[in-house]
N, C-alpha and C. Protein backbone atom coordinates (compact mmCIF):
# COMPACT_ATOMS: atom_id res chain seq x y z
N UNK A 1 -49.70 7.06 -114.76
CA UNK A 1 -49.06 7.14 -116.04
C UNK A 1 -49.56 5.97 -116.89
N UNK A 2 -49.69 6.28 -118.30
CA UNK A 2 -50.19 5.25 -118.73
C UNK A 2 -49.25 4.52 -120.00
N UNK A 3 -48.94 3.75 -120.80
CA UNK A 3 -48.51 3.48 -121.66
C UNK A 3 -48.72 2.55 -122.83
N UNK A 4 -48.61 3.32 -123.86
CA UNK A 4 -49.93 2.88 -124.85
C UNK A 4 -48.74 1.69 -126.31
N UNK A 5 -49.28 1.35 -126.91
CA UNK A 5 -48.87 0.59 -128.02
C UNK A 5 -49.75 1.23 -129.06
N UNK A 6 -49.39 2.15 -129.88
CA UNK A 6 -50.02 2.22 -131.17
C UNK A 6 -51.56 3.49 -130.04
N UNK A 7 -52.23 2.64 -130.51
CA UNK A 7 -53.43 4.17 -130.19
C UNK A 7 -54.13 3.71 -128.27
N UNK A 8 -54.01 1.90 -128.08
CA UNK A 8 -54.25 1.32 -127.02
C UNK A 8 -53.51 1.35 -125.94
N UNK A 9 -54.10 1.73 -124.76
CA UNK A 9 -53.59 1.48 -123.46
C UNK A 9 -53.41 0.16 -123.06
N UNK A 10 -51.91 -0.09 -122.77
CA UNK A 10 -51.64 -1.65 -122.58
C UNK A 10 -51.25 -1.49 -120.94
N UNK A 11 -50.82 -0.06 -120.07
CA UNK A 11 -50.55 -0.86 -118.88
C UNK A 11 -50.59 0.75 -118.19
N UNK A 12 -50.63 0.51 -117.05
CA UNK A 12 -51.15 1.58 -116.23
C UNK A 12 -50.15 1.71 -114.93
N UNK A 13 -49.59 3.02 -114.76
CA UNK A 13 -48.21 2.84 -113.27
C UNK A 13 -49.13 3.98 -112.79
N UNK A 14 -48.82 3.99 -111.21
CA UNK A 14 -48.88 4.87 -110.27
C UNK A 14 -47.45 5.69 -110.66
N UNK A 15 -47.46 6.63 -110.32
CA UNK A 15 -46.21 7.55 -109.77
C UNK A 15 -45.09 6.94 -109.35
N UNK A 16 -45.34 6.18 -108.30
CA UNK A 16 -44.27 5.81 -107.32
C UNK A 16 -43.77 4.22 -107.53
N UNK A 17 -44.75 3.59 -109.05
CA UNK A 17 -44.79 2.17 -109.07
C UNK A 17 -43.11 2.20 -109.64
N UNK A 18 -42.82 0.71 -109.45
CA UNK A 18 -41.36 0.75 -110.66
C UNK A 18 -41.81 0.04 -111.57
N UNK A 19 -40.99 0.31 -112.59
CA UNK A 19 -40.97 -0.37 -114.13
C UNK A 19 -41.79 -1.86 -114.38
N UNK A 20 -41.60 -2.57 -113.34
CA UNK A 20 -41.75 -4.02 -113.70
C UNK A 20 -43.11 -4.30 -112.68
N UNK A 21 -43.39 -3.52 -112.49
CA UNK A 21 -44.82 -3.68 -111.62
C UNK A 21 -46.10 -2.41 -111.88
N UNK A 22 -46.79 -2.85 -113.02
CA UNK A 22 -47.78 -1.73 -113.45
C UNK A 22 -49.02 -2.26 -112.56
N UNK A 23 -49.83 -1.21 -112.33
CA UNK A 23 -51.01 -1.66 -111.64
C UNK A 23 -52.05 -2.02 -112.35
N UNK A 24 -52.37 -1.51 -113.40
CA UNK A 24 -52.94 -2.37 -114.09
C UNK A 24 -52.47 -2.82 -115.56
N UNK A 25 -53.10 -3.71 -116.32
CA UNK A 25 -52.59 -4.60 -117.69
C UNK A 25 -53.55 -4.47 -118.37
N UNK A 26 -53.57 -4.35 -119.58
CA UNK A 26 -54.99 -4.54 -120.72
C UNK A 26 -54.55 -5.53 -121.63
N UNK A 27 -55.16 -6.18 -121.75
CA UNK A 27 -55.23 -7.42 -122.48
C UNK A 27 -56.12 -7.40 -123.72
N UNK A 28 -55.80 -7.90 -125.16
CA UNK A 28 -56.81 -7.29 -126.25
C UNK A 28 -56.25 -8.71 -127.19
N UNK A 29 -57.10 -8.64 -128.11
CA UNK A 29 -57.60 -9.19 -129.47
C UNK A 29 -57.63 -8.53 -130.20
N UNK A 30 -56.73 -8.24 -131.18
CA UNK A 30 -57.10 -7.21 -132.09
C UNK A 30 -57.76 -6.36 -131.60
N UNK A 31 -58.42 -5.19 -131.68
CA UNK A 31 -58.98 -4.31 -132.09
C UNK A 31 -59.80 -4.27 -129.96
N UNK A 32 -60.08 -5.46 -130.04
CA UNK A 32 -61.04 -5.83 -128.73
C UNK A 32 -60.27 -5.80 -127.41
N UNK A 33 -60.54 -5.11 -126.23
CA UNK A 33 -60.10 -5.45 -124.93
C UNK A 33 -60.73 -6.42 -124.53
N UNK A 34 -60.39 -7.39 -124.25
CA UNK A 34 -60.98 -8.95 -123.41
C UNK A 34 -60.86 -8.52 -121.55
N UNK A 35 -59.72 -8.43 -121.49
CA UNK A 35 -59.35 -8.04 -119.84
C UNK A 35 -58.81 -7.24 -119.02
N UNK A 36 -58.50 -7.19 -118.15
CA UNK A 36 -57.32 -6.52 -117.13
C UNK A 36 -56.95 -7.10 -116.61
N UNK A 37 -55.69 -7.14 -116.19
CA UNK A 37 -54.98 -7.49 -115.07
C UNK A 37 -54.68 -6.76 -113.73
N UNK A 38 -55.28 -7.00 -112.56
CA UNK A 38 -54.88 -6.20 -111.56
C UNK A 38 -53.13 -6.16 -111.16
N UNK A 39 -52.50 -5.44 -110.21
CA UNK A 39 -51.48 -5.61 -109.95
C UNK A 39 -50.81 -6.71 -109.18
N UNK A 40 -51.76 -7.66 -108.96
CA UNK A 40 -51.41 -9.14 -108.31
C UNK A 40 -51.86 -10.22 -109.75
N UNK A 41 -51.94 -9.44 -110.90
CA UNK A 41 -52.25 -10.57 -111.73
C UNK A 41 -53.53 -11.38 -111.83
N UNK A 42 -54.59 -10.53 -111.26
CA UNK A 42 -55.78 -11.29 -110.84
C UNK A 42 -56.56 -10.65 -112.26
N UNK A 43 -57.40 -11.22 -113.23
CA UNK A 43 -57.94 -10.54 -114.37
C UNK A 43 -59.17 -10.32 -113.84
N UNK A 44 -60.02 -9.60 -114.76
CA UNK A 44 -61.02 -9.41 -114.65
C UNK A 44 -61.69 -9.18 -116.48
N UNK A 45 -62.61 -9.85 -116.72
CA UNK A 45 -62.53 -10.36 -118.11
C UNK A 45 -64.05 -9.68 -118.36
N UNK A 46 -63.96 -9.20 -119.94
CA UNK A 46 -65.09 -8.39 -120.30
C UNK A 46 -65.54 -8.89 -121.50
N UNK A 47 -67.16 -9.00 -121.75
CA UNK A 47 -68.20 -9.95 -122.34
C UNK A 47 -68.46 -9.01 -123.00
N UNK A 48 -68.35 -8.14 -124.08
CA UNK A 48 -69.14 -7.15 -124.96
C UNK A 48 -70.34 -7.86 -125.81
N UNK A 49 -71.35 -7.01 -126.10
CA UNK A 49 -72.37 -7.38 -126.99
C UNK A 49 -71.75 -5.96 -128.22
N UNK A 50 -72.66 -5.60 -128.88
CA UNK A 50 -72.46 -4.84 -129.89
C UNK A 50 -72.43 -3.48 -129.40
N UNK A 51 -72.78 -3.14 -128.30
CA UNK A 51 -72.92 -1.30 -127.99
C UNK A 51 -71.30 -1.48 -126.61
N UNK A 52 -71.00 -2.25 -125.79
CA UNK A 52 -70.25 -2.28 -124.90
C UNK A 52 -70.04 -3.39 -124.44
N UNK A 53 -69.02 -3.38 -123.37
CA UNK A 53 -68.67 -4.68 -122.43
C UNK A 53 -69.79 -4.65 -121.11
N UNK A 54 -71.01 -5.16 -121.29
CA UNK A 54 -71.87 -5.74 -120.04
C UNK A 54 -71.95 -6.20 -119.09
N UNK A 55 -70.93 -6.92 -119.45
CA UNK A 55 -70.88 -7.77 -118.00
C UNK A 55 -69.49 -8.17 -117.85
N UNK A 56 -68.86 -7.93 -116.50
CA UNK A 56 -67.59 -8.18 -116.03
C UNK A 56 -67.28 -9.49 -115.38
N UNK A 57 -65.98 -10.08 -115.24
CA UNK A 57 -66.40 -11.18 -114.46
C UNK A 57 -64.50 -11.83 -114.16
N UNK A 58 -64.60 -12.67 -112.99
CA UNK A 58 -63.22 -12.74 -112.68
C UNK A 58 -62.73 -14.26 -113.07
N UNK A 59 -61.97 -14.67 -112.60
CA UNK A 59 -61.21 -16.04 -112.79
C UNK A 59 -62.24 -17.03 -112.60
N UNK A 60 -62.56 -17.05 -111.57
CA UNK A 60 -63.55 -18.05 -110.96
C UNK A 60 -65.00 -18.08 -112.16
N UNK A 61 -65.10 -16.93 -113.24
CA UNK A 61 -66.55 -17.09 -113.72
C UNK A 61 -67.56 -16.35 -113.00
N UNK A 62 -67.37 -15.63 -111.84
CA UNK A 62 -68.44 -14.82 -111.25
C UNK A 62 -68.76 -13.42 -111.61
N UNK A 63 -69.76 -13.02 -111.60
CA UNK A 63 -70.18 -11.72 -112.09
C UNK A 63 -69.55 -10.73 -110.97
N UNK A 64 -69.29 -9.88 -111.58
CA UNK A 64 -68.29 -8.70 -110.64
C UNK A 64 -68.90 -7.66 -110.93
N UNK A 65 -69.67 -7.38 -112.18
CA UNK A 65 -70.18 -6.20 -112.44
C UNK A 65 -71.36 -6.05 -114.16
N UNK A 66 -72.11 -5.24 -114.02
CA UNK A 66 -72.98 -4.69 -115.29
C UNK A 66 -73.13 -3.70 -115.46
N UNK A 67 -73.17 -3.42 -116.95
CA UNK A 67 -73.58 -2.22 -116.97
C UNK A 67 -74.47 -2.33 -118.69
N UNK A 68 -75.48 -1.23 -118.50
CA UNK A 68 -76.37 -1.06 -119.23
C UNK A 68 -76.20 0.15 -119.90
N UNK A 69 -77.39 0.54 -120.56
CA UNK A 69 -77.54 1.66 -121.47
C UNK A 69 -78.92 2.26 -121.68
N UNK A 70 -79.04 3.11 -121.44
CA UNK A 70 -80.22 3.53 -122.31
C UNK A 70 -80.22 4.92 -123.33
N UNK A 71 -80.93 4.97 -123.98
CA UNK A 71 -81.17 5.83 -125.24
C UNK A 71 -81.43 7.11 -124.20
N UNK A 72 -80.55 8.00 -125.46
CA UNK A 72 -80.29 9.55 -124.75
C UNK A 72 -81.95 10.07 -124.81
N UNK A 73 -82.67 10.72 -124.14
CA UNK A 73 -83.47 11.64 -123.69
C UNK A 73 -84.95 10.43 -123.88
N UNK A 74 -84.56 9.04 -123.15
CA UNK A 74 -85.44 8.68 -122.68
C UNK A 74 -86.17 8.79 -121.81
N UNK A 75 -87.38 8.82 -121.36
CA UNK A 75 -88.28 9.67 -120.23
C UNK A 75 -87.70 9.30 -118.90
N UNK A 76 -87.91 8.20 -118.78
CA UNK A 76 -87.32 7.42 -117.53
C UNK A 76 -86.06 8.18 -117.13
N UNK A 77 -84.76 7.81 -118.29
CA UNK A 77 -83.80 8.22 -117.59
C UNK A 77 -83.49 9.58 -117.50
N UNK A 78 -84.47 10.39 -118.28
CA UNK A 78 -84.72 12.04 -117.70
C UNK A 78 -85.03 12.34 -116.42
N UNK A 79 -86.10 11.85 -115.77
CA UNK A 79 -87.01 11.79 -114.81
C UNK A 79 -86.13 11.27 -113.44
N UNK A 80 -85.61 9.88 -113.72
CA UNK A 80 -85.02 9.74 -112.57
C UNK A 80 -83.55 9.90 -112.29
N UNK A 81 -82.95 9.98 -113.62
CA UNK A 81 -81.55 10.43 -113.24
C UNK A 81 -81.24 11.83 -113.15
N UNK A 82 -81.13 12.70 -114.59
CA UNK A 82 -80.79 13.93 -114.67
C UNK A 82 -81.75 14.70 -113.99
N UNK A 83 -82.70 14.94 -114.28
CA UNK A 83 -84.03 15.87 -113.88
C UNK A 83 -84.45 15.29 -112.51
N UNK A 84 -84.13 15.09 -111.20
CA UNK A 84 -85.24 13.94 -110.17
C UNK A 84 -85.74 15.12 -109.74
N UNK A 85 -86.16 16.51 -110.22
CA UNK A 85 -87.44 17.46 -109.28
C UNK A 85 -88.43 17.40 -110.57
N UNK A 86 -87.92 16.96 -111.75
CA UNK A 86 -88.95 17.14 -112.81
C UNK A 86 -90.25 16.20 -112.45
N UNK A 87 -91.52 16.70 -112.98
CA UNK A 87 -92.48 15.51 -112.79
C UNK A 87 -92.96 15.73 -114.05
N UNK A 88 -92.96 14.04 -114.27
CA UNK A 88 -92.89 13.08 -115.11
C UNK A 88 -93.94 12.32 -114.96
N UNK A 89 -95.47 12.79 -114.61
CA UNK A 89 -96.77 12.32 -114.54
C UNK A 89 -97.58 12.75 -115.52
């Protein structure tokens, strides 16, 4: 279940969670999500550039995660993602 403020998701329950313990938290800046909160309160904090949030990362400052992009019906990501029997030689 989720529960929103205005158009944003601010907190996230299981089924079976109670009231005062959501599993997850969203954390924002205006307009911007900065973080989450897991259900022990542990964040996990998000670095956007101009297309998305890139790179994830926890309390400590360590990278937890990336993610990229590429342009729709680029060869590459034809070839090896959607299409992998197509050849692309």
């Amino acid at each position: 279940m989720y529960v929103f403020a205005g158009s944003k998701v601010i907190a996230e329950y299981t089924p079976s969670a109670q009231t005062t313990a959501p599993t997850k938290e969203y954390v924002y800046l205006g307009s911007q999500l900065l973080a989450t909160l897991d259900a022990s309160g542990n964040p996990t904090y998000r670095h956007p550039d101009h297309l998305s949030a890139r790179l994830y990362s926890n309390s400590s400052g360590t990278v937890i995660g990336t993610q990229g992009h590429l342009p729709v019906f680029t060869r590459k990501f034809l070839c090896n993602s959607l299409l992998p029997r197509l050849s692309c030689d």
